[in-house]
C-alpha atoms as a PDB file:
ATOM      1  CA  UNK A   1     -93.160 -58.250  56.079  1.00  0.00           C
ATOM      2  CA  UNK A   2     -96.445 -59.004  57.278  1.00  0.00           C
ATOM      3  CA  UNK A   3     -95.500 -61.296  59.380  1.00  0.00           C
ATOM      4  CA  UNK A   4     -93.967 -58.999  62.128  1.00  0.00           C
ATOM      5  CA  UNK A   5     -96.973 -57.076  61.596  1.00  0.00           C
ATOM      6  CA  UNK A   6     -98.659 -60.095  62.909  1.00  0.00           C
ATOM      7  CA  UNK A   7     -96.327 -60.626  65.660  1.00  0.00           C
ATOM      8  CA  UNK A   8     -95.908 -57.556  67.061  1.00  0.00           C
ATOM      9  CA  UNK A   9    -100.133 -58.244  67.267  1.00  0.00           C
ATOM     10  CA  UNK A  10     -99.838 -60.769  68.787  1.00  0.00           C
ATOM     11  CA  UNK A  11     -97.294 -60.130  71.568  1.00  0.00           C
ATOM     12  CA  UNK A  12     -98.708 -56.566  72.521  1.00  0.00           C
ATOM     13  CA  UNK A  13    -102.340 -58.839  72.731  1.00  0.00           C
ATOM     14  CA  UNK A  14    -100.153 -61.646  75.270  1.00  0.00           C
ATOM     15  CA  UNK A  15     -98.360 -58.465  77.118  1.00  0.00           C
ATOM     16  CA  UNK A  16    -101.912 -57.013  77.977  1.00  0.00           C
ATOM     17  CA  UNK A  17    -103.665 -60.154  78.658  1.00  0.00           C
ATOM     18  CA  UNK A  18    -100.496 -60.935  81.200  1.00  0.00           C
ATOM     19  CA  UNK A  19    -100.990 -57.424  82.583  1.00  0.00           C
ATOM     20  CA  UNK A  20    -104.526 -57.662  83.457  1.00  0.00           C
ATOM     21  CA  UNK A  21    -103.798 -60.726  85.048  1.00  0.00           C
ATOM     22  CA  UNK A  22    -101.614 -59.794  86.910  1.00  0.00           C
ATOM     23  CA  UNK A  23    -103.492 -56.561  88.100  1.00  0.00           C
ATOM     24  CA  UNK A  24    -106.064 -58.633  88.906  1.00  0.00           C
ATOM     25  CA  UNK A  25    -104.388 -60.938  91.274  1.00  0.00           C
ATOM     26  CA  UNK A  26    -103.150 -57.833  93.294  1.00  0.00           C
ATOM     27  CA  UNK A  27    -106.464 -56.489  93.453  1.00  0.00           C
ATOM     28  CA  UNK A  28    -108.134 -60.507  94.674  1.00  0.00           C
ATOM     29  CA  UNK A  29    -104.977 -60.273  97.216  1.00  0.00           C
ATOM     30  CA  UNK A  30    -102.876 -62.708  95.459  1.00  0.00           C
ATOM     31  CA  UNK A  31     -99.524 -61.073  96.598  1.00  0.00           C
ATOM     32  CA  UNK A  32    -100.477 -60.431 100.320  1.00  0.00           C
ATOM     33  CA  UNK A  33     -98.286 -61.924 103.216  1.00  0.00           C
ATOM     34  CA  UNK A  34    -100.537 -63.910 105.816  1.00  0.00           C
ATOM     35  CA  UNK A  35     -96.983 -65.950 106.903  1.00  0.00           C
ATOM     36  CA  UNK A  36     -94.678 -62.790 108.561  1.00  0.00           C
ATOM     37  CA  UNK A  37     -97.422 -61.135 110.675  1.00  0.00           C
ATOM     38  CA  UNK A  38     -98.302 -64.526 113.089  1.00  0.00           C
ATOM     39  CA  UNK A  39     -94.212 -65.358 113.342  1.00  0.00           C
ATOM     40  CA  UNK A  40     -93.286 -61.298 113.636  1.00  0.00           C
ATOM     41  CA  UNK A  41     -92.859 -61.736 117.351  1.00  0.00           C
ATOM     42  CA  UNK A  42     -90.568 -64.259 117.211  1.00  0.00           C
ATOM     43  CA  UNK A  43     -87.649 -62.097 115.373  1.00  0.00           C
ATOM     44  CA  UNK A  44     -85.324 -60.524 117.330  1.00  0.00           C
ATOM     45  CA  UNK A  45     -86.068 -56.819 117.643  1.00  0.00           C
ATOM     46  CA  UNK A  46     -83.828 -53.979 116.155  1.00  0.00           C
ATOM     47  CA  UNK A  47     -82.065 -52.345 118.986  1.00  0.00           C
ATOM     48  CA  UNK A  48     -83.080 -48.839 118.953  1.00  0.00           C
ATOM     49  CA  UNK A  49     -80.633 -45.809 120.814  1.00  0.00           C
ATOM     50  CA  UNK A  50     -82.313 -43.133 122.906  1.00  0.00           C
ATOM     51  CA  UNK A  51     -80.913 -39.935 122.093  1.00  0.00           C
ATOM     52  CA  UNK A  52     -82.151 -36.800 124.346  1.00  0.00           C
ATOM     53  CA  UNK A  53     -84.453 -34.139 122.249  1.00  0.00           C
ATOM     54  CA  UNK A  54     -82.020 -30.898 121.361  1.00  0.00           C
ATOM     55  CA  UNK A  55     -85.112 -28.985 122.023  1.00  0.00           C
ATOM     56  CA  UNK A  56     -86.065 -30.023 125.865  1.00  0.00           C
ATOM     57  CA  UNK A  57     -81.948 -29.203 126.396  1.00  0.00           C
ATOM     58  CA  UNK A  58     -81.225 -25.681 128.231  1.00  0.00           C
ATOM     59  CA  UNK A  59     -78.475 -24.043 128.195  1.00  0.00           C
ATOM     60  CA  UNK A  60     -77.988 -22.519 131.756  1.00  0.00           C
ATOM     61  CA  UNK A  61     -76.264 -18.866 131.095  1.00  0.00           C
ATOM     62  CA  UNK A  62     -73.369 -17.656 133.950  1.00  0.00           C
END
């Protein structure tokens, strides 16, 4: 029985030395993208439909 005790020591010590790893490569910048910005302009942009404003309409009364 003591060994899960151990274990479950053990594997909640590996969990948070994994998660301070890995919060400290996000905060170093590990995980930022320096490829997409410099080849951005090269992919095709979305097309994008004008629609007119509802609120610069008038409605013209007879």
């Amino acid at each position: 029985m003591s060994v899960i005790y151990v274990l479950l020591g053990v594997s909640i010590f590996v969990a948070i030395v994994f998660f301070v790893a890995f919060i400290l490569a996000v905060k170093r910048g590990q995980y930022d993208d320096s490829y997409t910005p410099s080849v951005r302009m090269l992919f095709e942009d979305e097309l994008v439909e004008n629609t007119p404003d509802k609120s610069k309409l008038t409605i013209k009364n007879k």
